[in-house]
C-alpha atoms as a PDB file:
ATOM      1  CA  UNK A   1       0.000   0.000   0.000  1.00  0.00           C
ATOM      2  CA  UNK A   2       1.571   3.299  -0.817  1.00  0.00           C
ATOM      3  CA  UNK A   3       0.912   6.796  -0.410  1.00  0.00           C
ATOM      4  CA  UNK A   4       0.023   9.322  -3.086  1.00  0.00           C
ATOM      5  CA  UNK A   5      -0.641  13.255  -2.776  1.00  0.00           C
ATOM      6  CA  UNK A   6      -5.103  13.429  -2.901  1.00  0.00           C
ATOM      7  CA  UNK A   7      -5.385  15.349  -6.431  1.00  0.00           C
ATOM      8  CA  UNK A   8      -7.829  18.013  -4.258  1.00  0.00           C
ATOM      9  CA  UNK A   9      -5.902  18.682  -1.242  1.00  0.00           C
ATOM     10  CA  UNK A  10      -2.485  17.332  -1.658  1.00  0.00           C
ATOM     11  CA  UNK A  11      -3.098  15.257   1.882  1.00  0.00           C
ATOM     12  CA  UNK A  12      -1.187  11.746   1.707  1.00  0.00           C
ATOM     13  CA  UNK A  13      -3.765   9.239   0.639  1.00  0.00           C
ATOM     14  CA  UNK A  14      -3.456   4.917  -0.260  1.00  0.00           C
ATOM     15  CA  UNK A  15      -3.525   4.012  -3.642  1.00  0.00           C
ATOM     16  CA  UNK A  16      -6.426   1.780  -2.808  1.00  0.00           C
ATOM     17  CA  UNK A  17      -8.628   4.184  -1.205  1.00  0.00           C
ATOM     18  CA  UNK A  18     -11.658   5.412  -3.191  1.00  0.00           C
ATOM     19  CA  UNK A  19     -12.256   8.334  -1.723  1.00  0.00           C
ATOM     20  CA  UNK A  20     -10.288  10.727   0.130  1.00  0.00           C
ATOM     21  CA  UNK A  21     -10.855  10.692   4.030  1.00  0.00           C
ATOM     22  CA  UNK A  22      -9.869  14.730   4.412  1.00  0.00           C
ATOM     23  CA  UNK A  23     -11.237  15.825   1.425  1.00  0.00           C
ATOM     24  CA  UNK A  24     -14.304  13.727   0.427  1.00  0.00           C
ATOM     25  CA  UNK A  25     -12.969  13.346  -3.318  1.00  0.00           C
ATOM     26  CA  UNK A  26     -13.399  10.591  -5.592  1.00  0.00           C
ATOM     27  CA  UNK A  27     -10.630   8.502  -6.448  1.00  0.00           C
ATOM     28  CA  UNK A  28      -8.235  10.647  -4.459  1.00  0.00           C
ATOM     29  CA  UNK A  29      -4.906   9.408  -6.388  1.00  0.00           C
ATOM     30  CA  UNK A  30      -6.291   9.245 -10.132  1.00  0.00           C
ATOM     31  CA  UNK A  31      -3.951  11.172 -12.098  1.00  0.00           C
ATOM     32  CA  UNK A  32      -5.038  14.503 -12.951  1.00  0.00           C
ATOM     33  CA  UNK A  33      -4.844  16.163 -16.014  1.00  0.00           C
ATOM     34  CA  UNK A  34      -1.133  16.502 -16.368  1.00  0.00           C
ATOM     35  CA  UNK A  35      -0.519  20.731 -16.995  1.00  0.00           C
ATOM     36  CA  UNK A  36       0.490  21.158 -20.501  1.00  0.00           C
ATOM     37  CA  UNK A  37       4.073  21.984 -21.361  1.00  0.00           C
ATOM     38  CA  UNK A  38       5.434  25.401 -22.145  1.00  0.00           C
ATOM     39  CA  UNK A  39       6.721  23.787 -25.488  1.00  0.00           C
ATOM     40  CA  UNK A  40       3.005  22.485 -26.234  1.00  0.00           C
ATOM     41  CA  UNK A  41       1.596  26.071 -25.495  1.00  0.00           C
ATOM     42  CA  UNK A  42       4.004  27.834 -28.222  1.00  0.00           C
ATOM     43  CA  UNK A  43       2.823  24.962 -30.322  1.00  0.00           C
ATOM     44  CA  UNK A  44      -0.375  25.937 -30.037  1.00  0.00           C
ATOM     45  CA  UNK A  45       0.217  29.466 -30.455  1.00  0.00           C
ATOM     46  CA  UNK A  46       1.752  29.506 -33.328  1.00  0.00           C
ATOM     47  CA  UNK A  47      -0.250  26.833 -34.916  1.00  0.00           C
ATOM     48  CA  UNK A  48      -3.049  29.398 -34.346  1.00  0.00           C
ATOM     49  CA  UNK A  49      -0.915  32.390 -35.391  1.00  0.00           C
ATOM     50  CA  UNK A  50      -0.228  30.325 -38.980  1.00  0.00           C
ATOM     51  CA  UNK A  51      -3.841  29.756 -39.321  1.00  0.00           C
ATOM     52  CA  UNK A  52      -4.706  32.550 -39.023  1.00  0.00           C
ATOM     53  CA  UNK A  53      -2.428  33.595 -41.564  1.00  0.00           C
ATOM     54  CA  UNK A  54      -3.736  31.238 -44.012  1.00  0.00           C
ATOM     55  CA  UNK A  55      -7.131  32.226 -43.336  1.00  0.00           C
ATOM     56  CA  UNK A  56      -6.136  35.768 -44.470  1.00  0.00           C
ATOM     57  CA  UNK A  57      -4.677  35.116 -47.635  1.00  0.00           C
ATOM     58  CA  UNK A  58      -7.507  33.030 -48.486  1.00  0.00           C
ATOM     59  CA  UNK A  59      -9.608  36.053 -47.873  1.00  0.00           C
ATOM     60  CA  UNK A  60      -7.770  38.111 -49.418  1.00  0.00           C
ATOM     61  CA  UNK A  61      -7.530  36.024 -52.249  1.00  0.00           C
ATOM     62  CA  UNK A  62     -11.769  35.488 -52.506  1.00  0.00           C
ATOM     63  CA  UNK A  63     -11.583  39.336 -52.753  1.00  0.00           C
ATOM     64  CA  UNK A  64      -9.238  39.367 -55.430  1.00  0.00           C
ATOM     65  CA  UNK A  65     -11.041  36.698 -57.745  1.00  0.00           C
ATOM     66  CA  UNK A  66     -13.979  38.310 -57.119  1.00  0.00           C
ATOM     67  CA  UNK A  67     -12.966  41.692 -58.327  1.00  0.00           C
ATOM     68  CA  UNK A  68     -11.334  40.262 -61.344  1.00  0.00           C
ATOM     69  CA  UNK A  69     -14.693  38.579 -61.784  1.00  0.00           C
ATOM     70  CA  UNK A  70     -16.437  41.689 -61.677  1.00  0.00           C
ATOM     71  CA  UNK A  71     -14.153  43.542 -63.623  1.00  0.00           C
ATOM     72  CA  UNK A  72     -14.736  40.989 -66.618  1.00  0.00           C
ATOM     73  CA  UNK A  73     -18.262  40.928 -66.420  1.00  0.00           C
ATOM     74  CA  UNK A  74     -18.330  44.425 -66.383  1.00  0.00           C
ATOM     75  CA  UNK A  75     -16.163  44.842 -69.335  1.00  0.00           C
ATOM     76  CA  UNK A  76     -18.316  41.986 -71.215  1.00  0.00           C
ATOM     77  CA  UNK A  77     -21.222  43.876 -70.617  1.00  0.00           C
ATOM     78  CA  UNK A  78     -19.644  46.948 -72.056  1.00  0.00           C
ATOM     79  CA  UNK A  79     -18.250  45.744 -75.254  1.00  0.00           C
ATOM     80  CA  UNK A  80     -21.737  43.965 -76.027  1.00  0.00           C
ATOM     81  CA  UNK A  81     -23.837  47.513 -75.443  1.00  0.00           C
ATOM     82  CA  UNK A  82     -21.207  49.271 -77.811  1.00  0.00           C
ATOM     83  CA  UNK A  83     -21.413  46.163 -80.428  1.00  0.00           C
ATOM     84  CA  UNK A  84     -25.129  46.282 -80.221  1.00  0.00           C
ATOM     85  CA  UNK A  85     -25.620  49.764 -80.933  1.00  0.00           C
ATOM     86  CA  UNK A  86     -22.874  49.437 -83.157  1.00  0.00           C
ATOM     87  CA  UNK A  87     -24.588  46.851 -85.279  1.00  0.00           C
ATOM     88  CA  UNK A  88     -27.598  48.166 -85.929  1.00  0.00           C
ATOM     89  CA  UNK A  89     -26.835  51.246 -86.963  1.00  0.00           C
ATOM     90  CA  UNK A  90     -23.509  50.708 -89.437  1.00  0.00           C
ATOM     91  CA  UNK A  91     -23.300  47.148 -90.556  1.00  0.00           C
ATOM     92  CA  UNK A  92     -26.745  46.188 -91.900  1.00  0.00           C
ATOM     93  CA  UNK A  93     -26.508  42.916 -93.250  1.00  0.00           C
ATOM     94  CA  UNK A  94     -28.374  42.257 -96.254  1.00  0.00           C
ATOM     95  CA  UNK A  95     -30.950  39.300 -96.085  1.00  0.00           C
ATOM     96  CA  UNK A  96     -30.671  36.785 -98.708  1.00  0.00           C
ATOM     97  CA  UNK A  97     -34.007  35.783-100.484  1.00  0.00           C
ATOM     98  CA  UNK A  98     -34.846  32.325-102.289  1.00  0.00           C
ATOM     99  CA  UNK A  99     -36.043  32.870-106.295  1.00  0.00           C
ATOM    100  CA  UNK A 100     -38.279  30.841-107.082  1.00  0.00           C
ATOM    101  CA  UNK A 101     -38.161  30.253-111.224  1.00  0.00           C
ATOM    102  CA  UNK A 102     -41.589  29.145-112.005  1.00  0.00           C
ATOM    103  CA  UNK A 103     -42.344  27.524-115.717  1.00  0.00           C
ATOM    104  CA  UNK A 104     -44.655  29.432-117.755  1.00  0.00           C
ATOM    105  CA  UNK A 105     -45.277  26.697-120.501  1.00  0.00           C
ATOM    106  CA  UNK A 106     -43.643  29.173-122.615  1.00  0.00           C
ATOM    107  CA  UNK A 107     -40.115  28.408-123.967  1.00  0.00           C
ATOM    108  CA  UNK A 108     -37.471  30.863-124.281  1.00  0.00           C
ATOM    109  CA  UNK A 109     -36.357  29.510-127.535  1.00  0.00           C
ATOM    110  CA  UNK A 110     -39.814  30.202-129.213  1.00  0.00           C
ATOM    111  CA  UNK A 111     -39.826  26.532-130.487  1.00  0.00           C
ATOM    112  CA  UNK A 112     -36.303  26.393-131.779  1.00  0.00           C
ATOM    113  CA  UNK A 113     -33.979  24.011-130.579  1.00  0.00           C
ATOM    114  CA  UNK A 114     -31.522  25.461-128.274  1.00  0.00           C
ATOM    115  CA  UNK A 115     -28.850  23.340-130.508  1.00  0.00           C
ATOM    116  CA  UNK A 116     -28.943  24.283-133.839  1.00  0.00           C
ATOM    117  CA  UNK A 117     -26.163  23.609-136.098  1.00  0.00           C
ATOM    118  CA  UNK A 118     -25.177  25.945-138.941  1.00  0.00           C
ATOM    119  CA  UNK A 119     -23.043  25.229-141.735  1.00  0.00           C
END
C-alpha cells in the first residue's frame, strides 16, 4: 500500500482508497490532467498564429477573384452595349431571299432548238 498526494488537497492518501478521508474526493490518487508543457503552449500558439495567416490570404484572395470577376463581367457587358448599338446602326446585313423560277409553258427559244447547227 503506498501513499500518493489526494489530487484536491495534496493530503497523503493509499492508492487503494476510493475516496479521500480529508477531502471527500473521488478517487483521491487518479492522475489529474497533467498541466500542458510550455513547449506544447508555443505549439499551439503559433499553430493558431499560422492559421490565421492562411485564413487571411484566403480572404484576401476570394476578394481578389472576385474583383477580377467583376471587372470581366463588367467589361463583357460593355463591349456587347457598344457592339449592339454598333450593329444596328452601321453594318446592316443584307438578307438573302430564295427565287423561285416558275415555268410558264412558254419556252425561251420560241420553239427552236436550243442546238442548232449551222453550216
Amino acid at each position: 500500500m503506498a501513499l500518493n498526494p489526494c489530487r484536491e488537497c495534496g493530503q497523503e492518501v493509499s492508492t487503494e482508497a476510493s475516496v479521500c478521508p480529508h477531502c471527500g474526493i473521488s478517487n483521491p490518487t487518479a492522475a489529474a490532467a497533467a498541466p500542458p508543457n510550455q513547449t506544447d503552449q508555443t505549439k499551439k500558439k503559433a499553430n493558431s498564429i499560422v492559421g490565421c495567416f492562411v485564413g487571411c490570404l484566403v480572404l484576401i484572395g476570394l476578394v481578389v477573384v472576385m474583383g477580377v470577376c467583376f471587372a470581366l463581367l463588367t467589361e463583357s457587358a460593355r463591349l456587347n452595349k457598344s457592339l449592339g448599338a454598333l450593329a444596328k446602326t452601321s453594318f446592316m446585313v443584307p438578307t438573302v431571299t430564295k427565287t423561285v423560277i416558275k415555268p410558264t409553258g412558254v419556252s425561251p427559244y420560241m420553239g427552236r432548238s436550243p442546238l442548232i447547227v449551222t453550216r
